[in-house]
C-alpha atoms as a PDB file:
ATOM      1  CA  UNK A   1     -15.790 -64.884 -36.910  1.00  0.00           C
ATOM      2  CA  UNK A   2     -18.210 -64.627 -33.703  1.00  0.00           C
ATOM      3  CA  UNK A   3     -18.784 -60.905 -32.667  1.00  0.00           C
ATOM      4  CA  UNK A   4     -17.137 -61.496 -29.284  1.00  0.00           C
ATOM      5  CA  UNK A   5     -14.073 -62.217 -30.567  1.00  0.00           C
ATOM      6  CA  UNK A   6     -14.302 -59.290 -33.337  1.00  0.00           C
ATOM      7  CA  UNK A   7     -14.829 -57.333 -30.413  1.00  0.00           C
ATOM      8  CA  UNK A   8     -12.068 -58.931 -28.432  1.00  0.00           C
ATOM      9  CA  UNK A   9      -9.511 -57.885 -31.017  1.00  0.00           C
ATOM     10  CA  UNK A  10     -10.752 -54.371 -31.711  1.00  0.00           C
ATOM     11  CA  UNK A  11     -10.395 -53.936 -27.777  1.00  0.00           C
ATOM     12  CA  UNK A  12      -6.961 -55.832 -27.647  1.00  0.00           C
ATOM     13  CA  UNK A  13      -5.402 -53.330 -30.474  1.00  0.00           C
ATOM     14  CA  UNK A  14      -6.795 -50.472 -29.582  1.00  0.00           C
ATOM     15  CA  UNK A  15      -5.285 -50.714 -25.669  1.00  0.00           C
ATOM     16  CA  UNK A  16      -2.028 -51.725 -27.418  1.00  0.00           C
ATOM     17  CA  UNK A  17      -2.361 -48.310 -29.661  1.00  0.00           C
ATOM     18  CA  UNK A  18      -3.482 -46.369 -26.364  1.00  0.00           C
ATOM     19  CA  UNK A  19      -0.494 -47.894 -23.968  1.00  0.00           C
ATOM     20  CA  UNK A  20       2.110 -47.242 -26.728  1.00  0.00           C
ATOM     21  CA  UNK A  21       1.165 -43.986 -27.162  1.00  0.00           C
ATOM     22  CA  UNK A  22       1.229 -42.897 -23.196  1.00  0.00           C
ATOM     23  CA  UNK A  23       4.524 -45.011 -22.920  1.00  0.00           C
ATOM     24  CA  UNK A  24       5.846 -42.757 -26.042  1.00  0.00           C
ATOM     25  CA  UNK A  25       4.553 -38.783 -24.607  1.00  0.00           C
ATOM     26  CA  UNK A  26       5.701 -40.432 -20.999  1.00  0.00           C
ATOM     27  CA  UNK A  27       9.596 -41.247 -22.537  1.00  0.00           C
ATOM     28  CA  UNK A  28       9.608 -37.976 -24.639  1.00  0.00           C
ATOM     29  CA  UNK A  29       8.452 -35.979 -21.325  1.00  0.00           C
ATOM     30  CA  UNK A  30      11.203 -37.705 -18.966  1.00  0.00           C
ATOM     31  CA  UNK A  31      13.878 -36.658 -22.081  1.00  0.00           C
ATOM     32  CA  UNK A  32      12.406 -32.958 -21.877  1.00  0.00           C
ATOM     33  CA  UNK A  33      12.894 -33.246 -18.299  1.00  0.00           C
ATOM     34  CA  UNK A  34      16.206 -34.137 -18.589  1.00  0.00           C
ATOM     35  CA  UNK A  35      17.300 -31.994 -20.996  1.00  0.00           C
ATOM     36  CA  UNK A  36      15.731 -28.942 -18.824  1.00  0.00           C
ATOM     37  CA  UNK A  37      17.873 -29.860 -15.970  1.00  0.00           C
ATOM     38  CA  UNK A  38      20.843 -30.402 -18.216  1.00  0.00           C
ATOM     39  CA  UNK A  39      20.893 -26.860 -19.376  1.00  0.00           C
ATOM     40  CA  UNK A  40      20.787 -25.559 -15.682  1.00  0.00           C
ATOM     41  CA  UNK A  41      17.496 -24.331 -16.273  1.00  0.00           C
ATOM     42  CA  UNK A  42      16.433 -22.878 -12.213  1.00  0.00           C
ATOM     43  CA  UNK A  43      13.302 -22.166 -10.905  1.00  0.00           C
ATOM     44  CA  UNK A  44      11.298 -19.732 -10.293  1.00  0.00           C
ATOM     45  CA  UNK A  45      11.927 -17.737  -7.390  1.00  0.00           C
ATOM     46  CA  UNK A  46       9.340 -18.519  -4.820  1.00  0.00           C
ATOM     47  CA  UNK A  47       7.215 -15.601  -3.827  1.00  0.00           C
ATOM     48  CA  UNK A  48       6.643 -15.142  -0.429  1.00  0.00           C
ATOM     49  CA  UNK A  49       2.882 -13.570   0.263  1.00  0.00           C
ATOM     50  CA  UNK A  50       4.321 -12.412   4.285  1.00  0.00           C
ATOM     51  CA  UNK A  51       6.274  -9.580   4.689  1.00  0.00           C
ATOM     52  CA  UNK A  52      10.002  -9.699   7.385  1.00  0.00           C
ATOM     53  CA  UNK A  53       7.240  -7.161   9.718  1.00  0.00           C
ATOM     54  CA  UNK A  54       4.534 -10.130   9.981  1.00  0.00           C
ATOM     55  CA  UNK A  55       6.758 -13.143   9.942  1.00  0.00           C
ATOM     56  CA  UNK A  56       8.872 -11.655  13.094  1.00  0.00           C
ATOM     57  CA  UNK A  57       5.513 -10.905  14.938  1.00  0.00           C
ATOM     58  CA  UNK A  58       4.454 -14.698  13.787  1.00  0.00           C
ATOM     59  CA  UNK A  59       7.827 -16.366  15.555  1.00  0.00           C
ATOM     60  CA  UNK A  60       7.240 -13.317  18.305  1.00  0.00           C
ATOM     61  CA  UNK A  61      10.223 -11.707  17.643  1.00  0.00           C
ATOM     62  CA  UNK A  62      10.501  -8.041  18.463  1.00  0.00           C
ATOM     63  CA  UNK A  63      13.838  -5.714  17.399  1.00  0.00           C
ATOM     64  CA  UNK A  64      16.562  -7.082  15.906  1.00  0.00           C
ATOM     65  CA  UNK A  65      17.367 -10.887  16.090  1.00  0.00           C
ATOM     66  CA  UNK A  66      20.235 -13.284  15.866  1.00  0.00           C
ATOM     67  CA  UNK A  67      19.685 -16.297  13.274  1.00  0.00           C
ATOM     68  CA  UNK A  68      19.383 -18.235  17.057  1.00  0.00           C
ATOM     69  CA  UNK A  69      17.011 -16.548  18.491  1.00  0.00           C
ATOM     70  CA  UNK A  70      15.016 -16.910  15.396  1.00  0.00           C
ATOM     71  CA  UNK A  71      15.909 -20.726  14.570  1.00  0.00           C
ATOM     72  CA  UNK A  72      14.824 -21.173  18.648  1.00  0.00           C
ATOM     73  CA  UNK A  73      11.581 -18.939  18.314  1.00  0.00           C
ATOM     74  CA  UNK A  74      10.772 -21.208  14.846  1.00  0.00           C
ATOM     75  CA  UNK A  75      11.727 -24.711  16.782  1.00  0.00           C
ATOM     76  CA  UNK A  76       9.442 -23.854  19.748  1.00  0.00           C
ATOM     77  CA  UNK A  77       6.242 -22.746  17.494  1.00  0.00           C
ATOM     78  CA  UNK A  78       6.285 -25.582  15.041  1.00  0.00           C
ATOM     79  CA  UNK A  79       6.746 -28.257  17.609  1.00  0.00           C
ATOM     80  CA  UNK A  80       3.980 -26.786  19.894  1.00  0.00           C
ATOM     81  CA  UNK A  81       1.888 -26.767  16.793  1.00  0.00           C
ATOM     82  CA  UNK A  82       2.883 -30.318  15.754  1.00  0.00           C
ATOM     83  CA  UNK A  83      -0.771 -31.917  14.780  1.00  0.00           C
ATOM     84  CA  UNK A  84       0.464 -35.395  16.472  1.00  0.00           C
ATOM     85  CA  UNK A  85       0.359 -33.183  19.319  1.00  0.00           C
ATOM     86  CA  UNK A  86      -2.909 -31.782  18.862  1.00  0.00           C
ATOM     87  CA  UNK A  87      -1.280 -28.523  17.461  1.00  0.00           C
ATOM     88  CA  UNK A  88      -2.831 -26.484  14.214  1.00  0.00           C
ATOM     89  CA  UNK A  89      -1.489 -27.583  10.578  1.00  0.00           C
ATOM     90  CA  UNK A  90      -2.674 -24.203   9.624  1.00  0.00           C
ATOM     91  CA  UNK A  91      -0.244 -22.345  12.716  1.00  0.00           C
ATOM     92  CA  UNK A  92       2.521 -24.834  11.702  1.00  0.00           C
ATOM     93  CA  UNK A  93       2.534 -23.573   8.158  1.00  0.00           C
ATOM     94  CA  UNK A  94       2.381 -19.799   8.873  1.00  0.00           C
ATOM     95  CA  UNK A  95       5.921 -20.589  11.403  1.00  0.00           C
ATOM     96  CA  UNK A  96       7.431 -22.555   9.213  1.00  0.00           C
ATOM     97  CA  UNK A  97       6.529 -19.742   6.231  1.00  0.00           C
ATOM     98  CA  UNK A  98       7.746 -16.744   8.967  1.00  0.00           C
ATOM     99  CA  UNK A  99      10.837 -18.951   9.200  1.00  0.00           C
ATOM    100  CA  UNK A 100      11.231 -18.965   5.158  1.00  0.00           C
ATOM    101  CA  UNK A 101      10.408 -15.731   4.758  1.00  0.00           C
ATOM    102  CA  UNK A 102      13.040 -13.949   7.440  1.00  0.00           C
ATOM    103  CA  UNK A 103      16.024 -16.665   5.814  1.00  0.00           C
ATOM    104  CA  UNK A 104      15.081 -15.586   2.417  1.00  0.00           C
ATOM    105  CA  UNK A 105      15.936 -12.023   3.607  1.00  0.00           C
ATOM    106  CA  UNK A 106      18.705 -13.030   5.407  1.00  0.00           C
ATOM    107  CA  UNK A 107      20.401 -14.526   2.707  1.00  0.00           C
ATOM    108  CA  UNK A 108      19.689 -11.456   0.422  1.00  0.00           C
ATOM    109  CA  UNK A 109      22.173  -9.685   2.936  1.00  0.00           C
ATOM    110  CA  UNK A 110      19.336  -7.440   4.415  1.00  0.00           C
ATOM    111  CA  UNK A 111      18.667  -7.343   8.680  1.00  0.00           C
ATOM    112  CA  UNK A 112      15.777  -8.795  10.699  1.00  0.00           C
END
């Protein structure tokens, strides 16, 4: 048998051994995946690095504020800062974090 075709076959198995294998772990990670979300497993609570104090003085909010005002306050920052626009990525993600961070509050029953 001419080396090539040695070669050839050693190649030709070993892919077959290599795709098997990655089709197997992908199949046994999609079932683990499943399973997770079977059992009701959550996530993690997301931890929010801004505090209520610097996300109100992000959407320029001063005293205490309706979930309007704020929703208002948070639509007029992140569209000004839309980067189609010529607006900051970096200022839309702090507003739309402020945003986040005052909900996350509100739904824990506390004020703004």
């Amino acid at each position: 048998m001419p080396l090539y075709k040695a070669l050839f076959m050693i190649v030709r198995i070993g892919g077959n051994t290599i795709f098997r294998s990655l089709a197997s772990a992908y199949k046994e990670a999609l079932n683990r995946a499943n399973q997770t979300a079977a059992a009701g497993v959550q996530q993690a609570p997301k931890l929010s690095l801004m505090t209520v104090s610097e996300a109100k003085k992000i959407l320029g909010l001063e005293g205490p504020a309706t979930s309007e005002e704020i929703y208002k306050q948070y639509q007029t920052l992140f569209e000004a800062n839309d980067p189609a626009k010529g607006g900051s990525p970096y200022l839309r993600s702090k507003v739309e974090g402020a945003k986040e961070t005052i909900e996350d509050q509100l739904r824990k029953g506390g004020s703004v």
